[in-house]
PDB file of N, CA and C in Angstrom:
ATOM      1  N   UNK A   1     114.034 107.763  89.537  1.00  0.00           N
ATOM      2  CA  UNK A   1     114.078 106.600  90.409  1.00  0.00           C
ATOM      3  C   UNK A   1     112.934 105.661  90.034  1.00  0.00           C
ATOM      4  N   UNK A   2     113.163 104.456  90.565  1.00  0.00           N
ATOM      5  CA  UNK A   2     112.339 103.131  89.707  1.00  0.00           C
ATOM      6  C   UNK A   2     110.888 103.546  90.982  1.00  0.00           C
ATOM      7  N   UNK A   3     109.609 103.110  90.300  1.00  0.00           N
ATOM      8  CA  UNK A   3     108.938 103.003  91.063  1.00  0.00           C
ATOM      9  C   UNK A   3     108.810 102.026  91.504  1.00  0.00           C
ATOM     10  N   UNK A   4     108.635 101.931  93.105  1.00  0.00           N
ATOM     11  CA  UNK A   4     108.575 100.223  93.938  1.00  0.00           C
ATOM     12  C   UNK A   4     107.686 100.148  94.688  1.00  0.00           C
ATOM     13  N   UNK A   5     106.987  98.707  94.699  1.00  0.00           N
ATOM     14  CA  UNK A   5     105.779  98.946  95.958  1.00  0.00           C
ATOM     15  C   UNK A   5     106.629  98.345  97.179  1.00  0.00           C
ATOM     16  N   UNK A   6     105.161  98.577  98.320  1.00  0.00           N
ATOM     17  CA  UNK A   6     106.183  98.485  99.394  1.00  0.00           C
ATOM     18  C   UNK A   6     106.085  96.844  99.530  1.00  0.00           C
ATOM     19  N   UNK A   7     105.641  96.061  99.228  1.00  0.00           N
ATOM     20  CA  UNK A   7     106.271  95.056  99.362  1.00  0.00           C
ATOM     21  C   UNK A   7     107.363  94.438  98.729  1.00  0.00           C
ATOM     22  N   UNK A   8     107.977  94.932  97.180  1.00  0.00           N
ATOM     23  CA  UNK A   8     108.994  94.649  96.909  1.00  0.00           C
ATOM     24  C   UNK A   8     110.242  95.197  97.621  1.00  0.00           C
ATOM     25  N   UNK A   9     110.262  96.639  98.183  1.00  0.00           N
ATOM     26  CA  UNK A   9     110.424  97.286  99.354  1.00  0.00           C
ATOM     27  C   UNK A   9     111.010  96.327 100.058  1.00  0.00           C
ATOM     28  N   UNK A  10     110.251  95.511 100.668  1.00  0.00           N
ATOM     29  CA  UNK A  10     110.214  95.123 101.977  1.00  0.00           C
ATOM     30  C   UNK A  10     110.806  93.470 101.386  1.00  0.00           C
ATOM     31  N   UNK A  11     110.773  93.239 100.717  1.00  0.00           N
ATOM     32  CA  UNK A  11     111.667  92.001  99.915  1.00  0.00           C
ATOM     33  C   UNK A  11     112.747  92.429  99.504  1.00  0.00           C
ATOM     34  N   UNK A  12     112.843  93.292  99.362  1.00  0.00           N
ATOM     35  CA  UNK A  12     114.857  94.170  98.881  1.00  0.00           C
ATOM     36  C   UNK A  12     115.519  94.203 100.266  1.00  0.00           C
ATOM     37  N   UNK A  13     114.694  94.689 101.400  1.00  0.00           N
ATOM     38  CA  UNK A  13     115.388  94.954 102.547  1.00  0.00           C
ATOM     39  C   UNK A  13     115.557  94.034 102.741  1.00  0.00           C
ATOM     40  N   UNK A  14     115.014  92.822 102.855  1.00  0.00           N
ATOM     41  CA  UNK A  14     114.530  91.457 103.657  1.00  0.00           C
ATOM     42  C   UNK A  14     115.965  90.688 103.298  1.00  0.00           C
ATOM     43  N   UNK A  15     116.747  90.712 101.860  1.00  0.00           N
ATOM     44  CA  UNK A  15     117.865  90.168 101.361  1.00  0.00           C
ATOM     45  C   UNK A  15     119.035  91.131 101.845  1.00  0.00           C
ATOM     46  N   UNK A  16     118.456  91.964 102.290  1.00  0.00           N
ATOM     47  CA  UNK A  16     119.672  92.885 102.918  1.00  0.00           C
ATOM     48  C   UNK A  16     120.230  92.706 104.529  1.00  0.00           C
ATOM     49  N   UNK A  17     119.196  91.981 104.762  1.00  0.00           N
ATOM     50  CA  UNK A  17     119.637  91.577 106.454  1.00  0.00           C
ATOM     51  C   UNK A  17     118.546  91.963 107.197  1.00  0.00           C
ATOM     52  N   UNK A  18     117.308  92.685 106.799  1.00  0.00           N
ATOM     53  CA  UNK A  18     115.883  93.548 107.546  1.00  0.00           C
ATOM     54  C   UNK A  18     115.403  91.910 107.757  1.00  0.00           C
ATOM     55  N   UNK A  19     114.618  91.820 108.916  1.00  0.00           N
ATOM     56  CA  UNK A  19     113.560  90.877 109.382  1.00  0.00           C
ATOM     57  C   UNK A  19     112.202  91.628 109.884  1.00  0.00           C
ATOM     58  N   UNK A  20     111.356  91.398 109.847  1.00  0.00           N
ATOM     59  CA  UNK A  20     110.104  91.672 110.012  1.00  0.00           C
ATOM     60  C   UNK A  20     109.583  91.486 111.056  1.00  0.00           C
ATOM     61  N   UNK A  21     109.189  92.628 112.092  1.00  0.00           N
ATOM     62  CA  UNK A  21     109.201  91.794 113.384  1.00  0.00           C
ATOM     63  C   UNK A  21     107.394  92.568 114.003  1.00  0.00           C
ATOM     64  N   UNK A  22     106.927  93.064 113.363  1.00  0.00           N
ATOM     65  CA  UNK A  22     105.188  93.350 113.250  1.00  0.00           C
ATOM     66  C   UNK A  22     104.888  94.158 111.848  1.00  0.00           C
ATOM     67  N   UNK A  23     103.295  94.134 112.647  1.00  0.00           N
ATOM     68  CA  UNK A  23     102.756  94.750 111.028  1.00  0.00           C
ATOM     69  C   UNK A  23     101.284  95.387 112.211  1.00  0.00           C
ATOM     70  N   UNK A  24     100.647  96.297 111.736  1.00  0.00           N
ATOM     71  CA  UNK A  24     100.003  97.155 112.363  1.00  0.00           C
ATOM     72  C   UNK A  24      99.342  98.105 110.799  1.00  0.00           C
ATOM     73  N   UNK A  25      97.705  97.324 110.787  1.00  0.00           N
ATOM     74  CA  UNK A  25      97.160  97.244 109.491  1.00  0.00           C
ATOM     75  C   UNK A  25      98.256  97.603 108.397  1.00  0.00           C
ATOM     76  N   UNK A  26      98.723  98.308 107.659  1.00  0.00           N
ATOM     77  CA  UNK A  26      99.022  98.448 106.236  1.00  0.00           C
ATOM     78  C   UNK A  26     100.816  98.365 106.131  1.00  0.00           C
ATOM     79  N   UNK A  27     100.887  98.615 107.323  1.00  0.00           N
ATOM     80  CA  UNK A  27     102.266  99.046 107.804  1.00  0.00           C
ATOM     81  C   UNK A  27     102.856  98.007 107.889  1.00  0.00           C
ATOM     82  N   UNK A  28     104.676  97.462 107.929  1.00  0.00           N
ATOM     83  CA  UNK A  28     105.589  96.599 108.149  1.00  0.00           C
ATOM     84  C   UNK A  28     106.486  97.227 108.693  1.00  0.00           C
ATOM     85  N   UNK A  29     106.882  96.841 109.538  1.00  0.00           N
ATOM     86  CA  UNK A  29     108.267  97.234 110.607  1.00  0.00           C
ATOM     87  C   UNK A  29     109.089  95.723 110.616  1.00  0.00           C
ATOM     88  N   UNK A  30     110.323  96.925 109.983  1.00  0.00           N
ATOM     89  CA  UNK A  30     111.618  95.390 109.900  1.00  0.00           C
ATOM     90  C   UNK A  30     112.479  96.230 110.376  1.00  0.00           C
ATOM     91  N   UNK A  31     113.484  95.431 111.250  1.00  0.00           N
ATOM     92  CA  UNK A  31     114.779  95.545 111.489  1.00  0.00           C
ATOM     93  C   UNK A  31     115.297  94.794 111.350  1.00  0.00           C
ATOM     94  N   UNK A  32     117.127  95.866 111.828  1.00  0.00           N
ATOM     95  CA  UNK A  32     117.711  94.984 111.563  1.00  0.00           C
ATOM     96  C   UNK A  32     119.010  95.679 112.265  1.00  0.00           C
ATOM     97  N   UNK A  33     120.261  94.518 113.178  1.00  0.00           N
ATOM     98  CA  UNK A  33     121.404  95.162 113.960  1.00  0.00           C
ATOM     99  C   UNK A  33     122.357  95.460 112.843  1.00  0.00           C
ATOM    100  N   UNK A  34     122.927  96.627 113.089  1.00  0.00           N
ATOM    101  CA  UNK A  34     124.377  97.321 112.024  1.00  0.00           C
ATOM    102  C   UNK A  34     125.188  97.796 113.016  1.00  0.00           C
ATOM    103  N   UNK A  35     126.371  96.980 113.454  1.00  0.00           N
ATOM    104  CA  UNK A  35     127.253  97.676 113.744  1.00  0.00           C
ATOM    105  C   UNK A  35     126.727  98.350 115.293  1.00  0.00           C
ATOM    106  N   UNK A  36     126.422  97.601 116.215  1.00  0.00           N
ATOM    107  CA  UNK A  36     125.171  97.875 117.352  1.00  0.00           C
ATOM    108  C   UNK A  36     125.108  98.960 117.158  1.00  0.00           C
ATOM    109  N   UNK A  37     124.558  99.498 115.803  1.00  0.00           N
ATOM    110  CA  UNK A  37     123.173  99.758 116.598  1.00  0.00           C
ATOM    111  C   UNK A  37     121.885  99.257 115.526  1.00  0.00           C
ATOM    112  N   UNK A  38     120.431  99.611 116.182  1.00  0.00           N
ATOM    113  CA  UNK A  38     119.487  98.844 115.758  1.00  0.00           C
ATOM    114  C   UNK A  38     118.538  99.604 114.767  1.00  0.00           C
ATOM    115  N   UNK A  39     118.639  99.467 113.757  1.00  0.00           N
ATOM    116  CA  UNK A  39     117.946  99.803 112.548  1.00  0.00           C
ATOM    117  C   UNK A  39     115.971  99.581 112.465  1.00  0.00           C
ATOM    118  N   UNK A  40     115.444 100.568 112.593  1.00  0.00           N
ATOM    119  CA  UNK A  40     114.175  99.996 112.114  1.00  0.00           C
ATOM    120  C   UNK A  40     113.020 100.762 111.140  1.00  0.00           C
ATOM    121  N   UNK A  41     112.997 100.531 110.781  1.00  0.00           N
ATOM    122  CA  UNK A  41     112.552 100.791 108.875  1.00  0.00           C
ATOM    123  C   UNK A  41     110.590 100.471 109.244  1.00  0.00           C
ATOM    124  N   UNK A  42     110.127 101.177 108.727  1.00  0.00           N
ATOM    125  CA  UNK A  42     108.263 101.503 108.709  1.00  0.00           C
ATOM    126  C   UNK A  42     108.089 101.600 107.079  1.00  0.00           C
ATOM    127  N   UNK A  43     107.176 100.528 106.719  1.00  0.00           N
ATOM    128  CA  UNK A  43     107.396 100.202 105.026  1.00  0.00           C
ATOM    129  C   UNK A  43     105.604 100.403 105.135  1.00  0.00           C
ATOM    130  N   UNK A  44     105.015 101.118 104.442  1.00  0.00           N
ATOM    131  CA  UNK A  44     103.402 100.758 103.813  1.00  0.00           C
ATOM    132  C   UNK A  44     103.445  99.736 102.666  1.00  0.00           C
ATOM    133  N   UNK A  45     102.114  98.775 102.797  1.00  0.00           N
ATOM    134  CA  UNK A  45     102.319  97.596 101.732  1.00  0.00           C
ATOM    135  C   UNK A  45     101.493  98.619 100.287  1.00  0.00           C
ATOM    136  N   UNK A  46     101.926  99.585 100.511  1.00  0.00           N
ATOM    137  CA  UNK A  46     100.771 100.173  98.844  1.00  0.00           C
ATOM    138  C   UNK A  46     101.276  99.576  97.958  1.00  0.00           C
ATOM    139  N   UNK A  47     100.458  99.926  96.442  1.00  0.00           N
ATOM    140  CA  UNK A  47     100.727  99.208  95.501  1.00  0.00           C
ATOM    141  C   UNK A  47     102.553 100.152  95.003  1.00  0.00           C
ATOM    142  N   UNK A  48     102.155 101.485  95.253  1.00  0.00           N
ATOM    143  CA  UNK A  48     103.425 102.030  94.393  1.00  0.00           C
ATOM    144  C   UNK A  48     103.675 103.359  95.960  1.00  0.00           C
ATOM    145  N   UNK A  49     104.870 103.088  95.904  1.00  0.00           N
ATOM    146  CA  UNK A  49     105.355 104.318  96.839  1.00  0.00           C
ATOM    147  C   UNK A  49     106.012 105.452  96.251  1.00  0.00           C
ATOM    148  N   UNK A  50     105.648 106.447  96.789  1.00  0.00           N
ATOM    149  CA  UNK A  50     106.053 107.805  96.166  1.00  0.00           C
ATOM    150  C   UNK A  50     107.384 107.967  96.321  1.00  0.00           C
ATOM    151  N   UNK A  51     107.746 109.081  96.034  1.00  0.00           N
ATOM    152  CA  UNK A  51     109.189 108.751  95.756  1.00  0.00           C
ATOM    153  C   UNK A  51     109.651 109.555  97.143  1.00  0.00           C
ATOM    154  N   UNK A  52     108.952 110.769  98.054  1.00  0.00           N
ATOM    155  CA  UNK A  52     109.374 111.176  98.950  1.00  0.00           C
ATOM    156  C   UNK A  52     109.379 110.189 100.016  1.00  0.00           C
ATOM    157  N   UNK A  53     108.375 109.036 100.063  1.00  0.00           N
ATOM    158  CA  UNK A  53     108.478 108.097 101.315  1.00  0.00           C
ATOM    159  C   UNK A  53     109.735 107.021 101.117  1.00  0.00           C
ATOM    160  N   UNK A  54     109.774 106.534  99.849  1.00  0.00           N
ATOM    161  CA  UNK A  54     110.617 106.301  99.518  1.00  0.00           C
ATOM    162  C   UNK A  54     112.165 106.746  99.804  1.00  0.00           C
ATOM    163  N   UNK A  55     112.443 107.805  99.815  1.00  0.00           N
ATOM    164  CA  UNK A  55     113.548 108.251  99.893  1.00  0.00           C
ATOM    165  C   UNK A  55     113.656 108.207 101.723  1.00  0.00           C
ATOM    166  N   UNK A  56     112.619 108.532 102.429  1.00  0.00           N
ATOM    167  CA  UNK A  56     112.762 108.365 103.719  1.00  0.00           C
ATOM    168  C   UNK A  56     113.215 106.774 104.539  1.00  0.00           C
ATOM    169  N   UNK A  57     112.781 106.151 103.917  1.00  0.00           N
ATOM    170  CA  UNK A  57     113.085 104.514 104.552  1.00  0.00           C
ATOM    171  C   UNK A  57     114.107 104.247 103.863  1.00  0.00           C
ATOM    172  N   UNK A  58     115.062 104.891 102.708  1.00  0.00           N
ATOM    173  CA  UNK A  58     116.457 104.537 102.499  1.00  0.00           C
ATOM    174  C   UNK A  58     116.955 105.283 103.737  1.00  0.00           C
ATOM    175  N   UNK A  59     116.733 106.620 104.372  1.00  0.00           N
ATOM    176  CA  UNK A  59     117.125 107.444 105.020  1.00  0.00           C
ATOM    177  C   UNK A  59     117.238 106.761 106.420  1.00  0.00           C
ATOM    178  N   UNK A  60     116.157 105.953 106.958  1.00  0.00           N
ATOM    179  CA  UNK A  60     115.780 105.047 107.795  1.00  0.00           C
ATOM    180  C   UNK A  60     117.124 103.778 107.774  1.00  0.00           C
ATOM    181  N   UNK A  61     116.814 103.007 106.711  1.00  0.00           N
ATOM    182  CA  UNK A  61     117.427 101.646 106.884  1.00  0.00           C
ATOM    183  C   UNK A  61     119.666 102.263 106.665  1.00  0.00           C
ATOM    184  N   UNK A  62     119.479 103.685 105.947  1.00  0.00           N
ATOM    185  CA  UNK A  62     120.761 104.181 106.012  1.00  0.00           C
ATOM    186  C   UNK A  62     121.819 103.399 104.838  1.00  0.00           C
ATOM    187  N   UNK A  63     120.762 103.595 103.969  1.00  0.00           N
ATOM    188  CA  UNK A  63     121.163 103.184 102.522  1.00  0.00           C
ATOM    189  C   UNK A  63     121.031 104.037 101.296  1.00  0.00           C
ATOM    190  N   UNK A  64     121.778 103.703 100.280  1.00  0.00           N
ATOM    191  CA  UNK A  64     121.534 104.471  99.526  1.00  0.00           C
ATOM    192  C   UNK A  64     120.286 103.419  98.413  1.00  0.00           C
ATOM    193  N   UNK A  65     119.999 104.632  97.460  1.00  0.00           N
ATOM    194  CA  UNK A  65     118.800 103.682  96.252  1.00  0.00           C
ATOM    195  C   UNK A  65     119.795 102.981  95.890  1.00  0.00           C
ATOM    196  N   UNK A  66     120.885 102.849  94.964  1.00  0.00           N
ATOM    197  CA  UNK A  66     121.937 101.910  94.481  1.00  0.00           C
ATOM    198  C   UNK A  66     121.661 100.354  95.104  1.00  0.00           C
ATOM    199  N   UNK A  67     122.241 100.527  96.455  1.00  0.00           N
ATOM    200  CA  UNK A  67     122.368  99.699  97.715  1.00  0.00           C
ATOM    201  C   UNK A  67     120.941  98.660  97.700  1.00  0.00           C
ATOM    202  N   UNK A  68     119.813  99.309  97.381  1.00  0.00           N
ATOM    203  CA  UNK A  68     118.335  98.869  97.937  1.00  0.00           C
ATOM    204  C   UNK A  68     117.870  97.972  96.096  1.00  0.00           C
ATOM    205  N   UNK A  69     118.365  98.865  94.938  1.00  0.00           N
ATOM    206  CA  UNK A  69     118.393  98.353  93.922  1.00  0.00           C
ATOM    207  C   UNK A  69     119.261  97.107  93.833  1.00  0.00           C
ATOM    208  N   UNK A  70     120.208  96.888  93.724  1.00  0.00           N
ATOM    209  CA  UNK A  70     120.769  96.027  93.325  1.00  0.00           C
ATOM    210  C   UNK A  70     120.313  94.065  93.546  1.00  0.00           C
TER     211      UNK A  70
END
């Protein structure tokens, strides 16, 4: 899997329909409505995210990597 920081992260979601609705030092919280119900995704701005946190905020936003890549 590609390595991504969390702000590109958080710019992949952002074109996906996620809005950004705080930040709480390092942290970003975006949601976003699917189908009522309400999605909300906890992104760290690090430079590179590991691949287990990673895999959790696809798990979160209920996407696959494909989906978040493209």
């Amino acid at each position: 899997m590609k390595v991504l920081s969390g702000k590109e992260v958080i710019k992949r979601l952002s074109k996906k329909g996620f809005r950004v609705v705080s930040q709480k030092g390092s942290h970003i919280k975006l949601k976003k409505d699917k189908n009522g119900k309400v999605l909300i995704v906890t992104v760290p701005t690090n430079k590179e995210l590991t691949i287990g946190v990673l895999l959790n905020i696809l798990k979160q936003a209920e996407m696959t990597k494909e989906e978040l890549l493209k």
